[in-house]
PDB file of N, CA and C in Angstrom:
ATOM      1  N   UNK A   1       0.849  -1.169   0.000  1.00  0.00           N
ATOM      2  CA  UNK A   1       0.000   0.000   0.000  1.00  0.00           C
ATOM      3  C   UNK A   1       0.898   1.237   0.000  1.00  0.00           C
ATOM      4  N   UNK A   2       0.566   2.167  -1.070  1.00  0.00           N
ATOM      5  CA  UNK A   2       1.382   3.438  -0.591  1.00  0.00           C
ATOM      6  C   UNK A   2       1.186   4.173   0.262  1.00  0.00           C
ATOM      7  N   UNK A   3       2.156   4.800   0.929  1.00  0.00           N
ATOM      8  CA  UNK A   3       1.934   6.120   1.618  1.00  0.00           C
ATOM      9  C   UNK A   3       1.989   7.406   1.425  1.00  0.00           C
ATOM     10  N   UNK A   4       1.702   8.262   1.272  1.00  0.00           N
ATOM     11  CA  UNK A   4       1.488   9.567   0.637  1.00  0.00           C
ATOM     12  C   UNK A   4       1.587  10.022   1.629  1.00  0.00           C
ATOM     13  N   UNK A   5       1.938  11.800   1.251  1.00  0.00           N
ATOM     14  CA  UNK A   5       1.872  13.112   2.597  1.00  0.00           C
ATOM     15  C   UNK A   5       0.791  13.868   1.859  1.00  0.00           C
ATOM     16  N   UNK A   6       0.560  14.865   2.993  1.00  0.00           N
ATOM     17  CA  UNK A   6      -0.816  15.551   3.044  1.00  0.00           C
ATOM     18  C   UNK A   6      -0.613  16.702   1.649  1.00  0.00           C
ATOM     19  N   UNK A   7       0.564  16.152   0.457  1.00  0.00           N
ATOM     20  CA  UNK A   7       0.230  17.310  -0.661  1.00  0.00           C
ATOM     21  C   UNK A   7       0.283  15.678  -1.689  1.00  0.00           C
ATOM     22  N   UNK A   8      -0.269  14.559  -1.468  1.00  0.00           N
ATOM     23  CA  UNK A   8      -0.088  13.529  -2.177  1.00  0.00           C
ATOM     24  C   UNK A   8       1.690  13.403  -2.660  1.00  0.00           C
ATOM     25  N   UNK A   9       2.407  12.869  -2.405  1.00  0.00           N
ATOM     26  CA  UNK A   9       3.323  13.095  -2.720  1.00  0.00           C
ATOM     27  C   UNK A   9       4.026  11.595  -2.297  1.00  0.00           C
ATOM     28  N   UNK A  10       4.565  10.671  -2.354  1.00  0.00           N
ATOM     29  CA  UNK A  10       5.229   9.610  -2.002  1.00  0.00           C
ATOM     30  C   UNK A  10       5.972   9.455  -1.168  1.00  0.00           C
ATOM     31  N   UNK A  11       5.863   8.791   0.071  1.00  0.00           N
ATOM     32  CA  UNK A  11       6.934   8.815   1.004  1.00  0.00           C
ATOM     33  C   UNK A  11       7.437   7.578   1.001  1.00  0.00           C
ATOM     34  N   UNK A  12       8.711   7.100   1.305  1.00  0.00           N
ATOM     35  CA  UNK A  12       9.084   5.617   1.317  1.00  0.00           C
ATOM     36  C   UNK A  12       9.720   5.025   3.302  1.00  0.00           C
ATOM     37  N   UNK A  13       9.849   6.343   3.764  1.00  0.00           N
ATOM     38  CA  UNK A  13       9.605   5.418   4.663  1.00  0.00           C
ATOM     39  C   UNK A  13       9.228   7.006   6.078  1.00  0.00           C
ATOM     40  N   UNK A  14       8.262   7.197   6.192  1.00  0.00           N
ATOM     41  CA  UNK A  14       7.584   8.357   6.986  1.00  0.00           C
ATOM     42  C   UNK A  14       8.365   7.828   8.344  1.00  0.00           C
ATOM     43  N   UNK A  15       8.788   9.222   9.424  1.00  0.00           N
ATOM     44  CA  UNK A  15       9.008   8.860  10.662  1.00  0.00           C
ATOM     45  C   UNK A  15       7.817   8.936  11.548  1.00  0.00           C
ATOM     46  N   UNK A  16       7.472   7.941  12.170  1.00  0.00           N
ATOM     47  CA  UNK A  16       6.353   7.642  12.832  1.00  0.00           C
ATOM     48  C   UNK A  16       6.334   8.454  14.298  1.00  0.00           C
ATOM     49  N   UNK A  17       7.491   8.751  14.812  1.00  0.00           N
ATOM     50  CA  UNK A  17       7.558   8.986  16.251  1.00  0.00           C
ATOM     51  C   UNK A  17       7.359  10.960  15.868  1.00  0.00           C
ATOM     52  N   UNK A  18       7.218  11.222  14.495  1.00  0.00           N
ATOM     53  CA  UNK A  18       6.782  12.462  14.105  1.00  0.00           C
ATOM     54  C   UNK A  18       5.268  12.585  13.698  1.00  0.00           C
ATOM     55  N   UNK A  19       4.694  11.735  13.233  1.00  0.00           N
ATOM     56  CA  UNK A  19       3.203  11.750  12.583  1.00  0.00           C
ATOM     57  C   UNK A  19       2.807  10.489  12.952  1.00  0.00           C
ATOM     58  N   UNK A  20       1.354  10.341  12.226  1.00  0.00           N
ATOM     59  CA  UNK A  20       0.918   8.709  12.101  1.00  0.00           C
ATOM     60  C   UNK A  20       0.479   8.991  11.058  1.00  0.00           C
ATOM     61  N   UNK A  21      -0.321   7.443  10.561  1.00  0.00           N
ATOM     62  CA  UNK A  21      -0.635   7.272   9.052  1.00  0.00           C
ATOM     63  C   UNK A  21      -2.524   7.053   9.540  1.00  0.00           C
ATOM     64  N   UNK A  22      -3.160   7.332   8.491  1.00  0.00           N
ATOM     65  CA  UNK A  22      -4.548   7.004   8.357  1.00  0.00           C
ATOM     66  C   UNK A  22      -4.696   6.597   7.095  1.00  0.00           C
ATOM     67  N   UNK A  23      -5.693   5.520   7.333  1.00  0.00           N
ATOM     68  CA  UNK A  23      -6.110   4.739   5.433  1.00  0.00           C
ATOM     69  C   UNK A  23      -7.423   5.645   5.405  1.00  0.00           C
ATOM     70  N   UNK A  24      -6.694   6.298   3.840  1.00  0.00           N
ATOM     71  CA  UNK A  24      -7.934   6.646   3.009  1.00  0.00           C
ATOM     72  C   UNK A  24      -8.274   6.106   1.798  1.00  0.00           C
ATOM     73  N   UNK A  25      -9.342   6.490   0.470  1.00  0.00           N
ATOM     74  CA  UNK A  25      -9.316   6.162  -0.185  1.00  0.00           C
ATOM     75  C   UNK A  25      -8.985   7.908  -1.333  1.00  0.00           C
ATOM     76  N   UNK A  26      -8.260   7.116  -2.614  1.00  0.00           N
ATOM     77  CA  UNK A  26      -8.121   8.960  -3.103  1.00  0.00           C
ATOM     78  C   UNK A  26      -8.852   8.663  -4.835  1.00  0.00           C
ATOM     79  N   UNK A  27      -9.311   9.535  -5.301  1.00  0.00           N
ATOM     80  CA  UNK A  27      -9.479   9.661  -6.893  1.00  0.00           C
ATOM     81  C   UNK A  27      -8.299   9.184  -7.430  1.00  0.00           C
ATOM     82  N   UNK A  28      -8.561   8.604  -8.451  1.00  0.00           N
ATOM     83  CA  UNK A  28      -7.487   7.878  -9.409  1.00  0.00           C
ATOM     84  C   UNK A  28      -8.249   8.087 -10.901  1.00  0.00           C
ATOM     85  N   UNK A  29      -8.835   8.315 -10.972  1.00  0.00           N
ATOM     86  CA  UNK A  29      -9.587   8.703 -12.434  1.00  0.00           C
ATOM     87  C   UNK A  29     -11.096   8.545 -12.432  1.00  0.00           C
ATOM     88  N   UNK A  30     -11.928   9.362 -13.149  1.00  0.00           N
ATOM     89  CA  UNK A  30     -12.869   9.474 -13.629  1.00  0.00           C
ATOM     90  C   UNK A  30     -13.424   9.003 -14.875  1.00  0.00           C
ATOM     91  N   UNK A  31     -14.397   7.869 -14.734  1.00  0.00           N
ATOM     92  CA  UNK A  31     -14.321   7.094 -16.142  1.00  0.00           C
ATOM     93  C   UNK A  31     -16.160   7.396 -16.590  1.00  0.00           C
ATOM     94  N   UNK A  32     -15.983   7.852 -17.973  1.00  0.00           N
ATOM     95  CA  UNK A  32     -17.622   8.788 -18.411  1.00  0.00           C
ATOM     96  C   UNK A  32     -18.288   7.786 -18.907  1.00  0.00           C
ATOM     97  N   UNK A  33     -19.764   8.076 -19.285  1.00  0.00           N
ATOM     98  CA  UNK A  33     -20.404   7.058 -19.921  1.00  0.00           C
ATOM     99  C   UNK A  33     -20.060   6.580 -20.722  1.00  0.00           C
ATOM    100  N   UNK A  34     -20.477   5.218 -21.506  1.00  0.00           N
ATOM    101  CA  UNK A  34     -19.780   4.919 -23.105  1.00  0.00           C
ATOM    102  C   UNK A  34     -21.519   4.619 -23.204  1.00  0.00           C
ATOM    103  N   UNK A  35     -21.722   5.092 -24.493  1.00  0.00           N
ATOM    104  CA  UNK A  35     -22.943   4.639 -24.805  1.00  0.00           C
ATOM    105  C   UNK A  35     -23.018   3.470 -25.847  1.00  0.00           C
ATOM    106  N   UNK A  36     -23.617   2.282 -25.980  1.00  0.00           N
ATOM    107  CA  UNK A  36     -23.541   0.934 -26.698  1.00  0.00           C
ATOM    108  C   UNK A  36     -24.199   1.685 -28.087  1.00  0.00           C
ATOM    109  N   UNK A  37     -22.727   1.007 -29.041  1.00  0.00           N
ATOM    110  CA  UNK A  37     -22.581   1.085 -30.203  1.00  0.00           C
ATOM    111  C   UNK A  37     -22.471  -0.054 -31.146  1.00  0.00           C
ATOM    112  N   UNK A  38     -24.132  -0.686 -32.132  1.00  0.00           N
ATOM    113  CA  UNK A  38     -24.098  -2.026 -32.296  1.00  0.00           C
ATOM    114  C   UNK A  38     -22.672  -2.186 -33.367  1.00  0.00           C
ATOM    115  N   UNK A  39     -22.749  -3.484 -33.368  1.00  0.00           N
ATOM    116  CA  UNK A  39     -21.786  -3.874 -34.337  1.00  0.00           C
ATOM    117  C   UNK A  39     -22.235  -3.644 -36.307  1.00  0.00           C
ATOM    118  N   UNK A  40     -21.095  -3.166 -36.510  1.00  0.00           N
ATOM    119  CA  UNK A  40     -21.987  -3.035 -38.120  1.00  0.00           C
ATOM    120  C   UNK A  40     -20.513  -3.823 -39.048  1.00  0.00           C
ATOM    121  N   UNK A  41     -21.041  -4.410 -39.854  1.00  0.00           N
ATOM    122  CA  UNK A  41     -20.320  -5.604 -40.542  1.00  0.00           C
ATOM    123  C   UNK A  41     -20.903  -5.612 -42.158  1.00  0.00           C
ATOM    124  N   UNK A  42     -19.867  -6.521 -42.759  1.00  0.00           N
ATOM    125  CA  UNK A  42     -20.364  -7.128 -44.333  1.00  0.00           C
ATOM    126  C   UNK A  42     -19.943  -8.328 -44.307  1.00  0.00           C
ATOM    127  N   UNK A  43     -20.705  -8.754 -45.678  1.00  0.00           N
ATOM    128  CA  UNK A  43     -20.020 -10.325 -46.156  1.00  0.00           C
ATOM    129  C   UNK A  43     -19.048  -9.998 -47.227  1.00  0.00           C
ATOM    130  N   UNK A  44     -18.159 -10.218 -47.481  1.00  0.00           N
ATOM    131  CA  UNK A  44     -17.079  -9.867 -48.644  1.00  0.00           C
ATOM    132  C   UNK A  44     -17.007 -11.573 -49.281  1.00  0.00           C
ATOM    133  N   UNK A  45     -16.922 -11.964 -50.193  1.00  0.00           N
ATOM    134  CA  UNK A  45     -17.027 -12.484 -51.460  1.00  0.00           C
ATOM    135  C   UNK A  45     -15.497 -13.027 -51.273  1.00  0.00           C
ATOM    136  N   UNK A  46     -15.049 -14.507 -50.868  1.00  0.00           N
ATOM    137  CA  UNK A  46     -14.044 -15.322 -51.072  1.00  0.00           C
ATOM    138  C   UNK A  46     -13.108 -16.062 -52.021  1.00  0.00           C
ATOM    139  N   UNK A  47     -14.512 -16.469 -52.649  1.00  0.00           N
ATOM    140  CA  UNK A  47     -13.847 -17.434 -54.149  1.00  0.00           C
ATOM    141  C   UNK A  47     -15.385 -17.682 -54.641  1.00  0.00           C
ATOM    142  N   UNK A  48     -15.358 -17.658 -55.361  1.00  0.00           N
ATOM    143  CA  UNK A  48     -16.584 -18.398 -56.179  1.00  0.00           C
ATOM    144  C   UNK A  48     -16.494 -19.594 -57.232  1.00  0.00           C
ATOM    145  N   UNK A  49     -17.045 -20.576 -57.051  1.00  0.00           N
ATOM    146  CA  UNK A  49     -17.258 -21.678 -57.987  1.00  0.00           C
ATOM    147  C   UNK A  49     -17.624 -22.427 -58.751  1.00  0.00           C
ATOM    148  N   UNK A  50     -17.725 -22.896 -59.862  1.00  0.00           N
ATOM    149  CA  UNK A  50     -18.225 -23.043 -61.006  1.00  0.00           C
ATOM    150  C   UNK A  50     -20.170 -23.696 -61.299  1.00  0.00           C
ATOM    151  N   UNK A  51     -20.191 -24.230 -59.537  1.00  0.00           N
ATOM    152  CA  UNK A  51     -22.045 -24.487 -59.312  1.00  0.00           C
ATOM    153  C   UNK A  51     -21.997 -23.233 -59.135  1.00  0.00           C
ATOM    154  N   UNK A  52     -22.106 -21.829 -59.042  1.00  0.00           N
ATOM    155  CA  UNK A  52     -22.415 -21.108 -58.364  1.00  0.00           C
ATOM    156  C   UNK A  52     -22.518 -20.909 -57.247  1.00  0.00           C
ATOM    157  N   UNK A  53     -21.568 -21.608 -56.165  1.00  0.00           N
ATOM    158  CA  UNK A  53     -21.571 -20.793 -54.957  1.00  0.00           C
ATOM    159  C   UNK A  53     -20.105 -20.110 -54.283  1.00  0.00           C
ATOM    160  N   UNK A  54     -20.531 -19.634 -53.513  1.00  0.00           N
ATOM    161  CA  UNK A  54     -19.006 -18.860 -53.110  1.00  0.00           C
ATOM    162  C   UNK A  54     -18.731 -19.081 -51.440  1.00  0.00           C
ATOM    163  N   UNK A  55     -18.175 -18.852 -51.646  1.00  0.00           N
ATOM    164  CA  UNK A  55     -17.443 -18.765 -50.038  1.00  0.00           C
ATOM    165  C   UNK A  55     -16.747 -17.315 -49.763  1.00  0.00           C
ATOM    166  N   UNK A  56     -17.806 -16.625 -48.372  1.00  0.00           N
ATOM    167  CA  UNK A  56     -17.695 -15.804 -47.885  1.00  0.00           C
ATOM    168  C   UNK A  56     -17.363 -15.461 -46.399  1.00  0.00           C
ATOM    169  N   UNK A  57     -16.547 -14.166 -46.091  1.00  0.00           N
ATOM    170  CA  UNK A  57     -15.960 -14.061 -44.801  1.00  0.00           C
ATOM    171  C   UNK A  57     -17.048 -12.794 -44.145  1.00  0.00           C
ATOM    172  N   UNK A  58     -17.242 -13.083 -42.684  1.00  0.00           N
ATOM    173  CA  UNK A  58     -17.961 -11.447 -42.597  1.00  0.00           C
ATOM    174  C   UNK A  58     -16.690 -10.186 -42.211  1.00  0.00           C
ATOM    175  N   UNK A  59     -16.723  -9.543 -42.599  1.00  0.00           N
ATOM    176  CA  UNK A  59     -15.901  -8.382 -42.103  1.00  0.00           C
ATOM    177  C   UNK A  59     -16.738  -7.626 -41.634  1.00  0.00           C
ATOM    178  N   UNK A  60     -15.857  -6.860 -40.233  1.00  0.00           N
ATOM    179  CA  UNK A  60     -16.273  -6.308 -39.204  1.00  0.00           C
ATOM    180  C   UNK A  60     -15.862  -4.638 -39.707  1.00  0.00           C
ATOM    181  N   UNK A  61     -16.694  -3.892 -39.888  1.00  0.00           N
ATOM    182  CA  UNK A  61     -16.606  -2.293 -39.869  1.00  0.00           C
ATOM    183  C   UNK A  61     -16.110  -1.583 -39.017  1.00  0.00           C
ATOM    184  N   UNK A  62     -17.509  -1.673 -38.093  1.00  0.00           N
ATOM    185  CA  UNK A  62     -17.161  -0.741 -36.359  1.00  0.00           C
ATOM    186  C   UNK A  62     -17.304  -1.410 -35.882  1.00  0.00           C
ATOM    187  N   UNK A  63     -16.482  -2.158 -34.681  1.00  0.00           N
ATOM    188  CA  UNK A  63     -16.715  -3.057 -33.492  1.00  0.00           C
ATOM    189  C   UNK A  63     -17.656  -2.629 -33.009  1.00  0.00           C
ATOM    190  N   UNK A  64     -18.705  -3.829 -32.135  1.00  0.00           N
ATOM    191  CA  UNK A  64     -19.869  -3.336 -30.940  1.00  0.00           C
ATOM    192  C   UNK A  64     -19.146  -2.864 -29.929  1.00  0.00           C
ATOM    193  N   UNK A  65     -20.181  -2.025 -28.806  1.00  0.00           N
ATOM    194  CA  UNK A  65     -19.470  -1.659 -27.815  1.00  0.00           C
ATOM    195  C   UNK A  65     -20.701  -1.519 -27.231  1.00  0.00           C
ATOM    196  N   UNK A  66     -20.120  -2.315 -25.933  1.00  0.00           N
ATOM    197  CA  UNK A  66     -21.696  -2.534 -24.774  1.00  0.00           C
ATOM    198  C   UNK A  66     -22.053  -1.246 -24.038  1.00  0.00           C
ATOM    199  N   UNK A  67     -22.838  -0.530 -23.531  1.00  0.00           N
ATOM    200  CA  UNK A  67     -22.991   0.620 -22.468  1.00  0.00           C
ATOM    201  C   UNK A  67     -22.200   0.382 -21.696  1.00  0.00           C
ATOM    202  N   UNK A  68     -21.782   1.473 -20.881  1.00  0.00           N
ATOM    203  CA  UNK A  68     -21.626   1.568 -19.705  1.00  0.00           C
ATOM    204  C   UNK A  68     -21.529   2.809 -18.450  1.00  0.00           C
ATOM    205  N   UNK A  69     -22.157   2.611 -17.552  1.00  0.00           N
ATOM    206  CA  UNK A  69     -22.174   3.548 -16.833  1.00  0.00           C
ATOM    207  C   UNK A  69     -20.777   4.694 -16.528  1.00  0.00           C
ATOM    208  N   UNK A  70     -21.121   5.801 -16.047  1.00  0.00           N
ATOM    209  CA  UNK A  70     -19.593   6.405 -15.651  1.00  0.00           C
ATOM    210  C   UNK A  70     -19.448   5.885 -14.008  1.00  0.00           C
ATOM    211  N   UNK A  71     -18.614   5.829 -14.335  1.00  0.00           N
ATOM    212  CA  UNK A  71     -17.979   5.439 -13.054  1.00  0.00           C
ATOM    213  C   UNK A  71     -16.187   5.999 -12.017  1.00  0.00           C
ATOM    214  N   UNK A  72     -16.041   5.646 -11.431  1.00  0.00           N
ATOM    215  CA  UNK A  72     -14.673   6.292 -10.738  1.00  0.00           C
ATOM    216  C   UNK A  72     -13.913   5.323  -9.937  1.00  0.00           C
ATOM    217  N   UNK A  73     -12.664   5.520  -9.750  1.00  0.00           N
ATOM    218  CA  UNK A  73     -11.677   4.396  -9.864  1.00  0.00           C
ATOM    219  C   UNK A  73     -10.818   5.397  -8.142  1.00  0.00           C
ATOM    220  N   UNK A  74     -10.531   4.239  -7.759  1.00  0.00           N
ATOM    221  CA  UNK A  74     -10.188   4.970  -6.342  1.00  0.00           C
ATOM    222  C   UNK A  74      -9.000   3.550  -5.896  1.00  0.00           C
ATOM    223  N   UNK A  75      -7.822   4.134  -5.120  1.00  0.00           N
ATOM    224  CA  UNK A  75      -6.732   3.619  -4.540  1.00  0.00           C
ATOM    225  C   UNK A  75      -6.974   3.547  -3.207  1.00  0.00           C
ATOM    226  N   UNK A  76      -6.579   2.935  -2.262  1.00  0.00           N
ATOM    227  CA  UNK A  76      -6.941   3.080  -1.166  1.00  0.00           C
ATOM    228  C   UNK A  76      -5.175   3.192  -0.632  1.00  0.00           C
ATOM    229  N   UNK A  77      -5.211   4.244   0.126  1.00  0.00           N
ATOM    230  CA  UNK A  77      -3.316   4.630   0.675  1.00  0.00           C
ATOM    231  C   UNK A  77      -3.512   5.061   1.994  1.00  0.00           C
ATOM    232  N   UNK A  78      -2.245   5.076   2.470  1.00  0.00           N
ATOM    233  CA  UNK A  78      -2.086   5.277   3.797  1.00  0.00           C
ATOM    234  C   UNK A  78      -1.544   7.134   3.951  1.00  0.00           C
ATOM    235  N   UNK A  79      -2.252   8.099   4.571  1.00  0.00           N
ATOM    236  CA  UNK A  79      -1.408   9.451   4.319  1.00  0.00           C
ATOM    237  C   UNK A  79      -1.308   9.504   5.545  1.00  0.00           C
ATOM    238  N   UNK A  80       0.131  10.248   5.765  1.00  0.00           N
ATOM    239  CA  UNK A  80       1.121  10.175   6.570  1.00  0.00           C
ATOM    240  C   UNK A  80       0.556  12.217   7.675  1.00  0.00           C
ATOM    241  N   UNK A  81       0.028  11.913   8.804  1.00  0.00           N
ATOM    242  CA  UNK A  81      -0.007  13.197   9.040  1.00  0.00           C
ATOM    243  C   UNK A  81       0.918  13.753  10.552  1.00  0.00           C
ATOM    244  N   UNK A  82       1.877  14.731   9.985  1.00  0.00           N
ATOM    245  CA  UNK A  82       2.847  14.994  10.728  1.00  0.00           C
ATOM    246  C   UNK A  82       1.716  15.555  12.227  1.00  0.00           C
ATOM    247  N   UNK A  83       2.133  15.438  13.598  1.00  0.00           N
ATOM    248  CA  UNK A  83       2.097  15.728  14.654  1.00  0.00           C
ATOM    249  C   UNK A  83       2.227  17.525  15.199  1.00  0.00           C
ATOM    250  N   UNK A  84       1.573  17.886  15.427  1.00  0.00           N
ATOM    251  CA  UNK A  84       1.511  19.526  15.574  1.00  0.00           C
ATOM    252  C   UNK A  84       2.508  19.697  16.715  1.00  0.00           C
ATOM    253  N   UNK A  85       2.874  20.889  16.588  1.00  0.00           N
ATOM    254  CA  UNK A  85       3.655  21.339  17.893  1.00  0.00           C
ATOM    255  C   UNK A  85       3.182  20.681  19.525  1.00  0.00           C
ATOM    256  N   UNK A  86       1.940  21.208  19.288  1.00  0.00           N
ATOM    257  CA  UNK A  86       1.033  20.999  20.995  1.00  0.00           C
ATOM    258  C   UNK A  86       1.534  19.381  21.648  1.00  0.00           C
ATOM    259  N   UNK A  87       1.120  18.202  19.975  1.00  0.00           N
ATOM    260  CA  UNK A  87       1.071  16.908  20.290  1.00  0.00           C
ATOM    261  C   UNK A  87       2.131  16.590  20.881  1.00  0.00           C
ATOM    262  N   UNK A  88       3.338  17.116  20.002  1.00  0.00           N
ATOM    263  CA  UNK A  88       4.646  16.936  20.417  1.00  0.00           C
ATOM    264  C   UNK A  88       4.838  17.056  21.686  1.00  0.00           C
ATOM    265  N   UNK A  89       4.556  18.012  22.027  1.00  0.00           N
ATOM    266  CA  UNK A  89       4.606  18.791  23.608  1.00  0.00           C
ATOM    267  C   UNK A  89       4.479  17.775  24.671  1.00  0.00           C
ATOM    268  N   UNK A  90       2.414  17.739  24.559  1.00  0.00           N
ATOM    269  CA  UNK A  90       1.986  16.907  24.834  1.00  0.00           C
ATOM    270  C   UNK A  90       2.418  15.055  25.395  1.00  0.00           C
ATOM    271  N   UNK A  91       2.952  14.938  23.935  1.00  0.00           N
ATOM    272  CA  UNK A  91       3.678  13.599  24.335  1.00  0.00           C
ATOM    273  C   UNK A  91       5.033  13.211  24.600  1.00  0.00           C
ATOM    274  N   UNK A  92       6.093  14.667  24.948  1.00  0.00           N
ATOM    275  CA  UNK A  92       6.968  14.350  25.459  1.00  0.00           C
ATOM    276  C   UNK A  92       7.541  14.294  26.623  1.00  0.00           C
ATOM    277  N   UNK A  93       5.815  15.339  27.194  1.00  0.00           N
ATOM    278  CA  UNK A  93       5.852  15.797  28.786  1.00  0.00           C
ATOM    279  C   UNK A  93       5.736  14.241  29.423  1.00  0.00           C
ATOM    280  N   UNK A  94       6.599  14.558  30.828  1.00  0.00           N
ATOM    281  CA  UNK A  94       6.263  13.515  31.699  1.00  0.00           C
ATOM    282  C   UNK A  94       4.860  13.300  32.162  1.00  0.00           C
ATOM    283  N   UNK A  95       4.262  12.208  32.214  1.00  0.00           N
ATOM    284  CA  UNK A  95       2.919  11.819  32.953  1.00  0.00           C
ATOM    285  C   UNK A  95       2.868  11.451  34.421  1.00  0.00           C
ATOM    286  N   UNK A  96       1.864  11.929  35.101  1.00  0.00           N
ATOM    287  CA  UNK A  96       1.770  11.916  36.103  1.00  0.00           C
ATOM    288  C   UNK A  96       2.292   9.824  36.506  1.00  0.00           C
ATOM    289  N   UNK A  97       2.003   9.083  35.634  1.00  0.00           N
ATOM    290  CA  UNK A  97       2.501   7.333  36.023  1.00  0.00           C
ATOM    291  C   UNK A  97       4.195   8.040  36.034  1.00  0.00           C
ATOM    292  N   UNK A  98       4.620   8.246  35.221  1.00  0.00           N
ATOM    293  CA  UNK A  98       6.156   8.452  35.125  1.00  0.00           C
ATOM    294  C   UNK A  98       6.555   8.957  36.974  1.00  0.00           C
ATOM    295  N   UNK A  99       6.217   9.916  36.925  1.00  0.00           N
ATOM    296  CA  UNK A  99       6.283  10.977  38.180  1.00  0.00           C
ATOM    297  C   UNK A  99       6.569   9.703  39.492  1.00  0.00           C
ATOM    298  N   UNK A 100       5.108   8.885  39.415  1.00  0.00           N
ATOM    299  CA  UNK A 100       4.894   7.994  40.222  1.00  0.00           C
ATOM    300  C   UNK A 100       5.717   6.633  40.772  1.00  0.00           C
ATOM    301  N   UNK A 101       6.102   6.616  39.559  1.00  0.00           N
ATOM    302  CA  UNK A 101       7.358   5.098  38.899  1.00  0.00           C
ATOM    303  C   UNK A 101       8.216   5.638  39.841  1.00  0.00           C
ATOM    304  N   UNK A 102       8.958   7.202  39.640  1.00  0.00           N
ATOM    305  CA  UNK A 102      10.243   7.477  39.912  1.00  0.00           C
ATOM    306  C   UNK A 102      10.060   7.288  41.608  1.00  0.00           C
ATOM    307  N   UNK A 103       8.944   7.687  41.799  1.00  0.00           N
ATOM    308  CA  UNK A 103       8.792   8.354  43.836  1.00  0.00           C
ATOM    309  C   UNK A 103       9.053   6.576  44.352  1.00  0.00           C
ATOM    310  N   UNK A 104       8.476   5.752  43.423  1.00  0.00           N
ATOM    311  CA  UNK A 104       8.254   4.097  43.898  1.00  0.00           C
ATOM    312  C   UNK A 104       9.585   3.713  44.144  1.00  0.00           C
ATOM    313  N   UNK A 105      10.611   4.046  42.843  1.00  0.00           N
ATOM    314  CA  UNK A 105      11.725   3.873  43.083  1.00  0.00           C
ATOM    315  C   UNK A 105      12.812   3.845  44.020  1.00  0.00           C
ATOM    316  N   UNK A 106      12.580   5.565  44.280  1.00  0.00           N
ATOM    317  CA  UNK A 106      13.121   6.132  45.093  1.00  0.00           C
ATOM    318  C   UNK A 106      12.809   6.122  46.709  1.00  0.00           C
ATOM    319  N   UNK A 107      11.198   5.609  46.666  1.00  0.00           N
ATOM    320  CA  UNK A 107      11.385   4.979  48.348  1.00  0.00           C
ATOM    321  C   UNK A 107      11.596   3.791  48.286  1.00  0.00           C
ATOM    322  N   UNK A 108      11.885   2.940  47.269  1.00  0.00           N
ATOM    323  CA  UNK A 108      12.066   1.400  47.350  1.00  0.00           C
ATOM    324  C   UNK A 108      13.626   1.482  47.980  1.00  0.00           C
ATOM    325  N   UNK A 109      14.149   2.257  46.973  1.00  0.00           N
ATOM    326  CA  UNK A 109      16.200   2.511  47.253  1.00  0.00           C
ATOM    327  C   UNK A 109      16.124   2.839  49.006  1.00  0.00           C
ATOM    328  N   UNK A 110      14.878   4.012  49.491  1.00  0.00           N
ATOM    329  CA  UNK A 110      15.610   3.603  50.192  1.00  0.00           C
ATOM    330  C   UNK A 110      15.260   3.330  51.253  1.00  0.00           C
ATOM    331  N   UNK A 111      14.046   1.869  51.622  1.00  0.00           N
ATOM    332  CA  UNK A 111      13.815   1.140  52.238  1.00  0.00           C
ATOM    333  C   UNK A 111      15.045   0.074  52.231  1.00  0.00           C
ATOM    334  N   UNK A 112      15.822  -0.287  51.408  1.00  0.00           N
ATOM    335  CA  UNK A 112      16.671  -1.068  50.915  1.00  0.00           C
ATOM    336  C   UNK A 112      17.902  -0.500  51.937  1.00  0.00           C
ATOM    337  N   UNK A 113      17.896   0.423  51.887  1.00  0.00           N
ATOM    338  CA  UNK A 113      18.972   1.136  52.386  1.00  0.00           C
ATOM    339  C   UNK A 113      19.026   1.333  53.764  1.00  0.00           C
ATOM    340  N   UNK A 114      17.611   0.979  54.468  1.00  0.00           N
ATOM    341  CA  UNK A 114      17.223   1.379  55.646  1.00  0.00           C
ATOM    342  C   UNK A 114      17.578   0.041  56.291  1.00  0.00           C
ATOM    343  N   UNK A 115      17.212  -1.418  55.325  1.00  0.00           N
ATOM    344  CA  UNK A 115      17.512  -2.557  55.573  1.00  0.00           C
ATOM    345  C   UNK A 115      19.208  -3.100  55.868  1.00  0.00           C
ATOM    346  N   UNK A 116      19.256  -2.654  55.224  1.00  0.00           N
ATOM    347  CA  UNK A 116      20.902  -2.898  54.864  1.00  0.00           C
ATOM    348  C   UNK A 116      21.627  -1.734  56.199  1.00  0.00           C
ATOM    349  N   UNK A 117      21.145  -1.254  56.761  1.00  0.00           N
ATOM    350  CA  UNK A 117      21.580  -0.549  57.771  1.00  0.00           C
ATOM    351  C   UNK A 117      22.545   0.621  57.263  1.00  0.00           C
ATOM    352  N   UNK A 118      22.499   1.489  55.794  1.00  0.00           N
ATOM    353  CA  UNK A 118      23.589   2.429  55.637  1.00  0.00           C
ATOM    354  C   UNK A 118      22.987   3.641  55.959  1.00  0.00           C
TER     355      UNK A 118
END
């Protein structure tokens, strides 16, 4: 599946820890009605033979051509959307679990320490 950026453009390998990707689907062409056009043909004249009969081929003039509706043709890709300032922010700030981890730590060290008699 490709990935594209937000001016369609090809990326081959987007940094993720900067944006994420979302599947869309995009225009790829616009295809118009065809309106059905019968077939029109002849017999053309092969050889002919002395009972009078001949042997004939049909030749084709204008090919038929069946209807068909218009229709539209669509890719389905992955576009790549970079992370705003705020998000960044956002997700580089410490979280209150982080905060929490460290305090766990740090009275674990020094219960440890209290044990150990230093």
């Amino acid at each position: 599946m490709r990935i594209i950026d937000m001016y369609g453009e090809d990326l081959d390998s987007p940094d993720l820890s900067l944006g994420y990707l979302t599947e869309e689907e995009i225009l790829i062409a616009h295809h118009e009605a065809v309106e059905a056009v019968p077939e029109q043909w002849h017999y053309e004249t092969t050889a002919v033979y002395e009972n009078g009969g001949r042997d004939v081929k049909k030749v084709i003039d204008v090919p038929g051509v069946e209807a068909r509706e218009a229709w539209d043709e669509f890719e389905t890709v992955q576009r790549y959307i970079p992370y705003t300032d705020e998000e960044l922010e956002a997700m580089n700030a410490p979280s209150p679990q982080d905060d929490m981890d460290a305090m766990l730590v740090d009275h674990e060290l020094r219960l440890t320490l209290l044990e150990l008699g230093i």
